[in-house]
PDB file of N, CA and C in Angstrom:
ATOM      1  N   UNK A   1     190.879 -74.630-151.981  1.00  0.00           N
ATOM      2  CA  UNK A   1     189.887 -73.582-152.103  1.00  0.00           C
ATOM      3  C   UNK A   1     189.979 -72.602-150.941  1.00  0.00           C
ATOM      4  N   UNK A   2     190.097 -73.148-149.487  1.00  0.00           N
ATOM      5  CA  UNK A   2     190.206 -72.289-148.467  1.00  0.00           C
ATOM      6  C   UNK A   2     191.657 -71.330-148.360  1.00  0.00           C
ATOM      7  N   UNK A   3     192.567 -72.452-148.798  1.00  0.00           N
ATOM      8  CA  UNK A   3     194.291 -71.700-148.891  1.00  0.00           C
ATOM      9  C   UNK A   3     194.448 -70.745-149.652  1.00  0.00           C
ATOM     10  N   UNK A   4     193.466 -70.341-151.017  1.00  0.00           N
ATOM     11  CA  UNK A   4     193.649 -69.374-151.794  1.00  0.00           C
ATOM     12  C   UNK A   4     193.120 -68.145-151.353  1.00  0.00           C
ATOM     13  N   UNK A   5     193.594 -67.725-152.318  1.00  0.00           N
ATOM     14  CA  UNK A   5     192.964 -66.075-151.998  1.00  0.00           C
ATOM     15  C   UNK A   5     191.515 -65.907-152.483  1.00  0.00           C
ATOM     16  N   UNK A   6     190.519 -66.404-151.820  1.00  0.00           N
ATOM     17  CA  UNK A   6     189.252 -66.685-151.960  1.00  0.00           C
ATOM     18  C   UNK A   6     188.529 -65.838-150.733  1.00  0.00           C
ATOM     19  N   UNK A   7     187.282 -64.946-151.195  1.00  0.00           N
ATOM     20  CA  UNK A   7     186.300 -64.407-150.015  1.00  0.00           C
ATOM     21  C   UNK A   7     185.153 -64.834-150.210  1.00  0.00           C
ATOM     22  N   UNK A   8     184.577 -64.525-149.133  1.00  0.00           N
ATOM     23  CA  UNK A   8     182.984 -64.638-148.941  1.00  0.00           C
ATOM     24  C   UNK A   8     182.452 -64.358-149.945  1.00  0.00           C
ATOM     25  N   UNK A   9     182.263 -63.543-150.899  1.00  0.00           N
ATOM     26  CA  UNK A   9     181.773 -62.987-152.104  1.00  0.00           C
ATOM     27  C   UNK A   9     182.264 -64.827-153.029  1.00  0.00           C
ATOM     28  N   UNK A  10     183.129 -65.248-153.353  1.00  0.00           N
ATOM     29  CA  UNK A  10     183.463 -66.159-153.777  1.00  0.00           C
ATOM     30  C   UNK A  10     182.679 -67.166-153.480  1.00  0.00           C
ATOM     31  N   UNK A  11     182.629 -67.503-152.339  1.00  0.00           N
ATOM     32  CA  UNK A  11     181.879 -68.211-151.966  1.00  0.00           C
ATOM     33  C   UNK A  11     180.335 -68.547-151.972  1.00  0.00           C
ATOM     34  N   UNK A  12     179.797 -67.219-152.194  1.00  0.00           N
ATOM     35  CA  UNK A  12     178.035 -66.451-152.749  1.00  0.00           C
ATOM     36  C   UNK A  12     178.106 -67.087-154.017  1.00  0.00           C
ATOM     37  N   UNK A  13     179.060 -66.914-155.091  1.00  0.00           N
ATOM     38  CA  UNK A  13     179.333 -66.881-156.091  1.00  0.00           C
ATOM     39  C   UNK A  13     178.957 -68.542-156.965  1.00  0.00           C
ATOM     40  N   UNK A  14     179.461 -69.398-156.254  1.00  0.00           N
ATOM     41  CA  UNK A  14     179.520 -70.490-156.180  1.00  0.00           C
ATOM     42  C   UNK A  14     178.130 -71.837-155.835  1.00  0.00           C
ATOM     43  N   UNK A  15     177.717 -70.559-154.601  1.00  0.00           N
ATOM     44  CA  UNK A  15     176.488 -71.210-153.913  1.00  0.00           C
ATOM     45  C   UNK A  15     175.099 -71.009-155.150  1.00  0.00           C
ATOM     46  N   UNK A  16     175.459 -69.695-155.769  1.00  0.00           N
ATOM     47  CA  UNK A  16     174.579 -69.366-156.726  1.00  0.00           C
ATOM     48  C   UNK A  16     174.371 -70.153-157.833  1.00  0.00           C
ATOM     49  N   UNK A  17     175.328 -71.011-158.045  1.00  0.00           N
ATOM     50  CA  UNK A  17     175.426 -71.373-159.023  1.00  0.00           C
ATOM     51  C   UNK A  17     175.506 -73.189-159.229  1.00  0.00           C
ATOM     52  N   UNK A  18     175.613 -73.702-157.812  1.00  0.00           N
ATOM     53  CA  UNK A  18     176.072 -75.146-157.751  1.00  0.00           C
ATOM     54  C   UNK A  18     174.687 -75.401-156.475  1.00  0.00           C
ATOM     55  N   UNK A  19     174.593 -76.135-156.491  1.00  0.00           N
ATOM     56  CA  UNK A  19     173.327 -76.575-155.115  1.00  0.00           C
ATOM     57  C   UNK A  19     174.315 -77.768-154.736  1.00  0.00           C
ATOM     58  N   UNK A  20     175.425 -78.486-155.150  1.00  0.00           N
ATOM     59  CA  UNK A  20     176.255 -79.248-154.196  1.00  0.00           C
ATOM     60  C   UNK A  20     177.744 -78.828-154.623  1.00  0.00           C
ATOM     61  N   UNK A  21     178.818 -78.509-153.332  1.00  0.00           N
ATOM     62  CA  UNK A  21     180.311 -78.297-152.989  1.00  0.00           C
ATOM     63  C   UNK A  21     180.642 -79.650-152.894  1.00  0.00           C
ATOM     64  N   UNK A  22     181.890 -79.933-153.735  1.00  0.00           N
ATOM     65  CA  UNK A  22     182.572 -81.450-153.075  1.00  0.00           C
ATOM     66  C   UNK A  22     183.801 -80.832-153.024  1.00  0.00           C
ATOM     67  N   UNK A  23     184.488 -80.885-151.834  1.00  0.00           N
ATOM     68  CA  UNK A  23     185.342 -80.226-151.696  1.00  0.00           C
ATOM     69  C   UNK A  23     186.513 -81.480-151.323  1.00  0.00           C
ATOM     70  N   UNK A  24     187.663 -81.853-152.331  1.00  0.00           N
ATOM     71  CA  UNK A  24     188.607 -83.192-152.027  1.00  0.00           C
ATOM     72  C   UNK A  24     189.917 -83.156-151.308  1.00  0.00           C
ATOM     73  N   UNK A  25     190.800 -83.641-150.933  1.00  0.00           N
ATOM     74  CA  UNK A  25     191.479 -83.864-149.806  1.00  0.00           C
ATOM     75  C   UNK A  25     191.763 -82.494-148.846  1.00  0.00           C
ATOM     76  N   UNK A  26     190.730 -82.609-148.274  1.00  0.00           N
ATOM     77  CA  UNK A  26     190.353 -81.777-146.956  1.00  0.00           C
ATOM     78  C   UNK A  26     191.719 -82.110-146.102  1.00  0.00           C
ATOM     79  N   UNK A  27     192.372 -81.268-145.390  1.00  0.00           N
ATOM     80  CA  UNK A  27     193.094 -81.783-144.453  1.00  0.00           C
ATOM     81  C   UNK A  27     192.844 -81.090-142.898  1.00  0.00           C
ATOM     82  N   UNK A  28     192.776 -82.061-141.667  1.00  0.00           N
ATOM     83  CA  UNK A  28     192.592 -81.318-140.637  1.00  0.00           C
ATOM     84  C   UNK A  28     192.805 -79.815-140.531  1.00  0.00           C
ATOM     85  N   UNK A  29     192.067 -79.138-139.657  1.00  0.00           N
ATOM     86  CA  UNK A  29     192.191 -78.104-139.598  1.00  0.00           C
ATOM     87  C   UNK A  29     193.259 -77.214-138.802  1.00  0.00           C
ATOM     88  N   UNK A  30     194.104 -78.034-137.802  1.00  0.00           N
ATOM     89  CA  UNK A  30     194.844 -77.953-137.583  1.00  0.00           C
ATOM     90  C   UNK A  30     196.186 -77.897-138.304  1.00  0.00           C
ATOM     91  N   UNK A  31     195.972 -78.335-139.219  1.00  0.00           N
ATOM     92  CA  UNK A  31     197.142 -77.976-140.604  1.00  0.00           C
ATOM     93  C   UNK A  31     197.149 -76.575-141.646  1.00  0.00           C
ATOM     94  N   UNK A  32     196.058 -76.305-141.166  1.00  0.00           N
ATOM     95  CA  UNK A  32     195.464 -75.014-141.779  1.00  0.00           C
ATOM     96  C   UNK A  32     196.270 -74.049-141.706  1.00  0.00           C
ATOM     97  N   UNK A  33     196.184 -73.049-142.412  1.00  0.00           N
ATOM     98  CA  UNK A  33     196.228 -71.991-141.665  1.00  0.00           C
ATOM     99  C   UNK A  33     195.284 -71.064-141.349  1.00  0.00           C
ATOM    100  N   UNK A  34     195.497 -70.130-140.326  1.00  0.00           N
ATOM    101  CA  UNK A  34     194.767 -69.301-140.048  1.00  0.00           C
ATOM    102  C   UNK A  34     193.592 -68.919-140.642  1.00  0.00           C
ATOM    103  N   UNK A  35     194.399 -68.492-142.131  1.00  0.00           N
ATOM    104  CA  UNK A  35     193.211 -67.782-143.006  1.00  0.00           C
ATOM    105  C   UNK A  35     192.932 -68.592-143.799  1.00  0.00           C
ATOM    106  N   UNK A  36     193.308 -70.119-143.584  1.00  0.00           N
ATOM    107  CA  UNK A  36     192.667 -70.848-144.179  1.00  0.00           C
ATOM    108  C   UNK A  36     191.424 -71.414-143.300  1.00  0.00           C
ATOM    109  N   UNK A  37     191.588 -71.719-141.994  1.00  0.00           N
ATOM    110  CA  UNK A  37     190.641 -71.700-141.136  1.00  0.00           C
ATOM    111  C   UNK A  37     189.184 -70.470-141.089  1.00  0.00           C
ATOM    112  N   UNK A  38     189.547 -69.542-141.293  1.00  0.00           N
ATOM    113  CA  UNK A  38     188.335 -68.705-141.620  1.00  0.00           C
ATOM    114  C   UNK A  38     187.691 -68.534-142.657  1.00  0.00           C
ATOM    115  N   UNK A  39     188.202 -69.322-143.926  1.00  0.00           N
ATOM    116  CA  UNK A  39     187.889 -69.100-145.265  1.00  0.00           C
ATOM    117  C   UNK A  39     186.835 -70.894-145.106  1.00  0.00           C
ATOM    118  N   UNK A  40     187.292 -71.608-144.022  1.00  0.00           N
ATOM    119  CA  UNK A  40     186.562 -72.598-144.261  1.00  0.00           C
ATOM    120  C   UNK A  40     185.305 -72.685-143.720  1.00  0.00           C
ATOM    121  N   UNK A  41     185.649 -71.357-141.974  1.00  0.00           N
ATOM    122  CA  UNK A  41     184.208 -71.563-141.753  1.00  0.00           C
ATOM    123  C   UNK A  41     183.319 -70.416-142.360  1.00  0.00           C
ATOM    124  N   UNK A  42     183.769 -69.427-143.039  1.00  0.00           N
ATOM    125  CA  UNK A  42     182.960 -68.648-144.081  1.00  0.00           C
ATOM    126  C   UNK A  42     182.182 -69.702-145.476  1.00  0.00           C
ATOM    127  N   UNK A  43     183.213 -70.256-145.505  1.00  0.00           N
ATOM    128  CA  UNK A  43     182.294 -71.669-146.576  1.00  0.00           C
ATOM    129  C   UNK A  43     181.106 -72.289-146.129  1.00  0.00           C
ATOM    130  N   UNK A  44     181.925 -72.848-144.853  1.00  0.00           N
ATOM    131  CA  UNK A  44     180.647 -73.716-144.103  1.00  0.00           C
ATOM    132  C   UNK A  44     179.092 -72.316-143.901  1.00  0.00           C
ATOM    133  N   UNK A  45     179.315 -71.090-143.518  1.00  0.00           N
ATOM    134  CA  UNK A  45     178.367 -70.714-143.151  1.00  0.00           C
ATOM    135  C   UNK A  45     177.753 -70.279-144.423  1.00  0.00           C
ATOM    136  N   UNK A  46     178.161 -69.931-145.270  1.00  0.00           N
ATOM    137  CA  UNK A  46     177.434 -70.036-146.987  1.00  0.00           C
ATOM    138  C   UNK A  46     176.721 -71.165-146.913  1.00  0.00           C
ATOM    139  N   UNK A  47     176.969 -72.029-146.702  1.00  0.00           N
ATOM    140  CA  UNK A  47     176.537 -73.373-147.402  1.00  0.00           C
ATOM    141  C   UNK A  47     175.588 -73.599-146.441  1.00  0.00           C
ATOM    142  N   UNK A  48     175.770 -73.753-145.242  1.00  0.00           N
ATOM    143  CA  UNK A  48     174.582 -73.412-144.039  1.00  0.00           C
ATOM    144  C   UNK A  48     173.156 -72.470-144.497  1.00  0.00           C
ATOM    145  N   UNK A  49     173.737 -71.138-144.730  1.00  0.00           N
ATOM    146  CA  UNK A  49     172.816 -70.204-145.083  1.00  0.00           C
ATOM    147  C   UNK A  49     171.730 -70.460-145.655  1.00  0.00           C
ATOM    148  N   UNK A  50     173.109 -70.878-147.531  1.00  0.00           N
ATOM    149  CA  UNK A  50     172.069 -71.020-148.447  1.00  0.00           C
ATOM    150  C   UNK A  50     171.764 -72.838-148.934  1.00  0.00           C
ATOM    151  N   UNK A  51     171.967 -73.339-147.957  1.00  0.00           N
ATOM    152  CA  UNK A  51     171.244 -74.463-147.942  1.00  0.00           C
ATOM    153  C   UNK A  51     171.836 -75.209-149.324  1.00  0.00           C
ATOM    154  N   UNK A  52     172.594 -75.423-149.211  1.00  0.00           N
ATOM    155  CA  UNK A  52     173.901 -76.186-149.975  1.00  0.00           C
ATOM    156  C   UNK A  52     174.443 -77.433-149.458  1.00  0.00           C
ATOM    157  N   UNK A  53     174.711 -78.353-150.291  1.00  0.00           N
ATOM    158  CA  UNK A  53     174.901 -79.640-149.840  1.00  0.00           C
ATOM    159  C   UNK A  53     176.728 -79.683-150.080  1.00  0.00           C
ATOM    160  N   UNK A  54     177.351 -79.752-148.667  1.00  0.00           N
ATOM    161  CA  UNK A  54     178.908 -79.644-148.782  1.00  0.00           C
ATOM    162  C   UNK A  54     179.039 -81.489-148.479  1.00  0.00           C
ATOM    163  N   UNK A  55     179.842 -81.512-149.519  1.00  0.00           N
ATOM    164  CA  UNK A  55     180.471 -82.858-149.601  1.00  0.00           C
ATOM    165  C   UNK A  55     182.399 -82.822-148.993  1.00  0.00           C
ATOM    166  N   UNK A  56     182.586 -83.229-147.965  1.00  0.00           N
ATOM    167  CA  UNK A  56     184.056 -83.005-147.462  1.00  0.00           C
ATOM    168  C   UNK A  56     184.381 -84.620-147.844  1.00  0.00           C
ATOM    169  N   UNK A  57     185.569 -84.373-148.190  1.00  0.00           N
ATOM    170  CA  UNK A  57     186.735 -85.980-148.709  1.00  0.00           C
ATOM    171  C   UNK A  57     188.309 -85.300-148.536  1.00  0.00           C
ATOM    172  N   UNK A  58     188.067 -86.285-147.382  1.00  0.00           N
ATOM    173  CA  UNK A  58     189.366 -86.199-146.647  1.00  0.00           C
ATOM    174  C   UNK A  58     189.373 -86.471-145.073  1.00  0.00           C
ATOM    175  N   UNK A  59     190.156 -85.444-144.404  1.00  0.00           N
ATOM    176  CA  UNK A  59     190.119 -86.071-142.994  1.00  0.00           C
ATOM    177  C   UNK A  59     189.385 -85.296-142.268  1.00  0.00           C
ATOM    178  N   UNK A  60     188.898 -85.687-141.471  1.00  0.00           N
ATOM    179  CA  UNK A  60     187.726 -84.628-140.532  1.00  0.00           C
ATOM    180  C   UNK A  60     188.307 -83.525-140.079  1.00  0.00           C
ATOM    181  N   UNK A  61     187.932 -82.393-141.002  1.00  0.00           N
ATOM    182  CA  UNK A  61     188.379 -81.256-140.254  1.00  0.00           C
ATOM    183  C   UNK A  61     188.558 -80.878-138.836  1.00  0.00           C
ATOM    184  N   UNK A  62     187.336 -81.218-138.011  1.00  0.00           N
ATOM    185  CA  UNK A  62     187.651 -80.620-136.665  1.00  0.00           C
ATOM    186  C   UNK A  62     188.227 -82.070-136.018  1.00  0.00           C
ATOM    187  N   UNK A  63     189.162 -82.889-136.500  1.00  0.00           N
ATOM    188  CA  UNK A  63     190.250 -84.027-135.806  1.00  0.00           C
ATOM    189  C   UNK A  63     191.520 -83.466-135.180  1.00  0.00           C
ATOM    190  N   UNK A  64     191.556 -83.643-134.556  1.00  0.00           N
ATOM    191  CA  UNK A  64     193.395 -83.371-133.630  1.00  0.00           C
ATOM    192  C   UNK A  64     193.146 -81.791-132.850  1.00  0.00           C
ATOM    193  N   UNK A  65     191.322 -80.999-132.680  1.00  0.00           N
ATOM    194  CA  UNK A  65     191.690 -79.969-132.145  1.00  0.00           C
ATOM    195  C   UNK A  65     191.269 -80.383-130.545  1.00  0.00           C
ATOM    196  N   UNK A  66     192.269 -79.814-129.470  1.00  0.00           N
ATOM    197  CA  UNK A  66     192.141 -80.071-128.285  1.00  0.00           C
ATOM    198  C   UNK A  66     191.101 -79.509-128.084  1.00  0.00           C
ATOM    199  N   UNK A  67     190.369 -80.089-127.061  1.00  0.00           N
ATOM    200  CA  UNK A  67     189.096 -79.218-126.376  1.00  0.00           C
ATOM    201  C   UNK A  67     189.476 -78.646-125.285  1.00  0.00           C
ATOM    202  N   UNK A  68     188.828 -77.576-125.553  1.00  0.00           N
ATOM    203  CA  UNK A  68     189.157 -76.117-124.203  1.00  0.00           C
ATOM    204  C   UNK A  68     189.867 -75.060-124.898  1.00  0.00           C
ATOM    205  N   UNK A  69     190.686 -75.748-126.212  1.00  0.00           N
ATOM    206  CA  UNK A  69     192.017 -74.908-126.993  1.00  0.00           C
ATOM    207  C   UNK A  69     191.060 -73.352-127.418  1.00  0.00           C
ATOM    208  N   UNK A  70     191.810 -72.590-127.206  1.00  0.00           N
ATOM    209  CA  UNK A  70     191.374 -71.545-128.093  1.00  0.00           C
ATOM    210  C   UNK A  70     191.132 -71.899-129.672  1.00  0.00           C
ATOM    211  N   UNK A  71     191.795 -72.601-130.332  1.00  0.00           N
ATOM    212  CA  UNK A  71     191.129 -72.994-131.432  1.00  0.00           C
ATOM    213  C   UNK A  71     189.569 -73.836-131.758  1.00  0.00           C
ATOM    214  N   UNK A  72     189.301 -74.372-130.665  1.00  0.00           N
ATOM    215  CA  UNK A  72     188.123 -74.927-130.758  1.00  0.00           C
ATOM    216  C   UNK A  72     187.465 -74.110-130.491  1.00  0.00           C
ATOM    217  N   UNK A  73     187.333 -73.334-129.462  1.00  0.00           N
ATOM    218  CA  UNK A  73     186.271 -72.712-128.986  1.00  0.00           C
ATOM    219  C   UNK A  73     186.073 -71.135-130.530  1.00  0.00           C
ATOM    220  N   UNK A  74     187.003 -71.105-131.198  1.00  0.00           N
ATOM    221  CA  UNK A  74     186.813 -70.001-131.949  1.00  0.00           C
ATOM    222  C   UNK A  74     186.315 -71.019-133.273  1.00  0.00           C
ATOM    223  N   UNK A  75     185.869 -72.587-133.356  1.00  0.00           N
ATOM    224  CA  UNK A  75     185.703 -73.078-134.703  1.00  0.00           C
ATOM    225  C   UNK A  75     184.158 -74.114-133.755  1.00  0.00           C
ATOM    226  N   UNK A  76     183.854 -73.227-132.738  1.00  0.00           N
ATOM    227  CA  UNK A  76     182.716 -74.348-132.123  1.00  0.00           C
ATOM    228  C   UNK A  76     181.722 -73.941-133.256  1.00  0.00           C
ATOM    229  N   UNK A  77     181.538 -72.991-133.429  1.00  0.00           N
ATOM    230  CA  UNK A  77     179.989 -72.481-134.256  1.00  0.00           C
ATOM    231  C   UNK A  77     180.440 -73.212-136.116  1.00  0.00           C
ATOM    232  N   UNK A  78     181.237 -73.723-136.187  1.00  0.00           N
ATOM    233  CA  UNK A  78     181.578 -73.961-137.360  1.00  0.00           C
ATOM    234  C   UNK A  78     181.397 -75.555-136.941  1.00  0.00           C
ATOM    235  N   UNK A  79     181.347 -76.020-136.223  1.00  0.00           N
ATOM    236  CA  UNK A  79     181.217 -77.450-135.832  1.00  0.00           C
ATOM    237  C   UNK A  79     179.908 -77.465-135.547  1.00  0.00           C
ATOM    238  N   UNK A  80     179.423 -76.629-134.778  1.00  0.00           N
ATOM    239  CA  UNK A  80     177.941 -76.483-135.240  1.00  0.00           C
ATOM    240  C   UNK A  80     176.832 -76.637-136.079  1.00  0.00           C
ATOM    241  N   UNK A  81     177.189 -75.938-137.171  1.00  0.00           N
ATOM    242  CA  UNK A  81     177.049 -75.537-138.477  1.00  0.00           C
ATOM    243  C   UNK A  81     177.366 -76.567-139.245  1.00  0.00           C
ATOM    244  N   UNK A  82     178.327 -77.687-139.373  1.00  0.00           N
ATOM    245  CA  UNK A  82     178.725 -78.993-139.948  1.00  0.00           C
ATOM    246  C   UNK A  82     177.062 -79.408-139.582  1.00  0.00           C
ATOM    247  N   UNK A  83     177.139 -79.927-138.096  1.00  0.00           N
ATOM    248  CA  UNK A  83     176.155 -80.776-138.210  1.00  0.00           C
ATOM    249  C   UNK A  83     174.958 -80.976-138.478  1.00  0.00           C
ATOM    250  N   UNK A  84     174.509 -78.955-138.756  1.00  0.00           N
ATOM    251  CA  UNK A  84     173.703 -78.819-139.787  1.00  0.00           C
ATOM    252  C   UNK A  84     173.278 -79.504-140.675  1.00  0.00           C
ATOM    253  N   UNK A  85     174.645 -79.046-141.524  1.00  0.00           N
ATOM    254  CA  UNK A  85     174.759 -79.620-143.177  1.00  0.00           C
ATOM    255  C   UNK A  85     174.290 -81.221-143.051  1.00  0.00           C
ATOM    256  N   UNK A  86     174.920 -81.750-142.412  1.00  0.00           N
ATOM    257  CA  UNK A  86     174.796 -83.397-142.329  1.00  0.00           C
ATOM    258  C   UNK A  86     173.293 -83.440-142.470  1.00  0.00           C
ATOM    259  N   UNK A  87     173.094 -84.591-143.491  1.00  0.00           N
ATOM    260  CA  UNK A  87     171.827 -84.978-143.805  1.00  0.00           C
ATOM    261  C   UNK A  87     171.568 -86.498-143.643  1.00  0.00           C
ATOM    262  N   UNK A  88     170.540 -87.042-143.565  1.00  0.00           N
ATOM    263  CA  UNK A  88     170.400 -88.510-143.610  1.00  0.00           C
ATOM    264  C   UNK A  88     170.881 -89.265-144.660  1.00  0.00           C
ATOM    265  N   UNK A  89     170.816 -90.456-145.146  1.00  0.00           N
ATOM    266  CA  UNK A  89     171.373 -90.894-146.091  1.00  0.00           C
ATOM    267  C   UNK A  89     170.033 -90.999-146.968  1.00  0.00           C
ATOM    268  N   UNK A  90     169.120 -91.341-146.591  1.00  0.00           N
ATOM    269  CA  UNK A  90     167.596 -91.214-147.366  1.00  0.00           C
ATOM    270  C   UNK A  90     167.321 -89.405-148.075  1.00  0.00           C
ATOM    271  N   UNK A  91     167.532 -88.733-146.781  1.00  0.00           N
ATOM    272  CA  UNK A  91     167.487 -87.189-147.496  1.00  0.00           C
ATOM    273  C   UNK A  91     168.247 -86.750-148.970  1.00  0.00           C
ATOM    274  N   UNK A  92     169.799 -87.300-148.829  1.00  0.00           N
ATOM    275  CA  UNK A  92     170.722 -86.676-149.340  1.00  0.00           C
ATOM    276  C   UNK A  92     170.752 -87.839-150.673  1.00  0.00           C
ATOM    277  N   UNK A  93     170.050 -89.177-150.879  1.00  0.00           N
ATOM    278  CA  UNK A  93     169.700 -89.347-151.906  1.00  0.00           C
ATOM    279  C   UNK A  93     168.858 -89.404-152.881  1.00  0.00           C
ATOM    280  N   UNK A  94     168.213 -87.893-152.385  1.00  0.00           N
ATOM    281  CA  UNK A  94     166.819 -87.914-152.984  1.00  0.00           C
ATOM    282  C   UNK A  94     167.408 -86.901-154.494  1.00  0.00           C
TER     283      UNK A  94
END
């Protein structure tokens, strides 16, 4: 979903229409690319926004990024924003 040629508008699109994302073999973000990295934290901040329940299956996106890296520090607010989303297990089976 992030690797394609997918925008923010796409992403509105989706939120409008689904109240839960399961999004399946996620792979670190470090495998990403670039514009796949920004397409993921444009997801995450949709889903943040509009209060959307993102289901990730796979490997923890923010795994293998060094801290201090310029990549972290440009995906901190998106790690942020994860722990948002994260809900209790009582919440999220209501």
């Amino acid at each position: 979903m992030c690797e394609g040629r997918t925008s923010g508008a796409d992403y509105l699109a989706v939120a409008d229409r689904f109240p839960t994302i399961v999004l399946d073999d996620v792979p670190p973000l470090t495998d990403a690319s670039t514009d796949g990295r920004r397409r993921f934290a444009n997801l995450v901040d949709v889903c943040c926004d509009r209060d959307i329940r993102l289901v990730l299956i796979g490997a923890d996106p923010l795994a293998g990024l060094p801290t201090g890296s310029t990549l972290m520090r440009d995906l901190d607010r998106t790690a942020s924003r994860l722990a948002l989303l994260r809900r209790p297990a009582q919440e999220a089976a209501r």
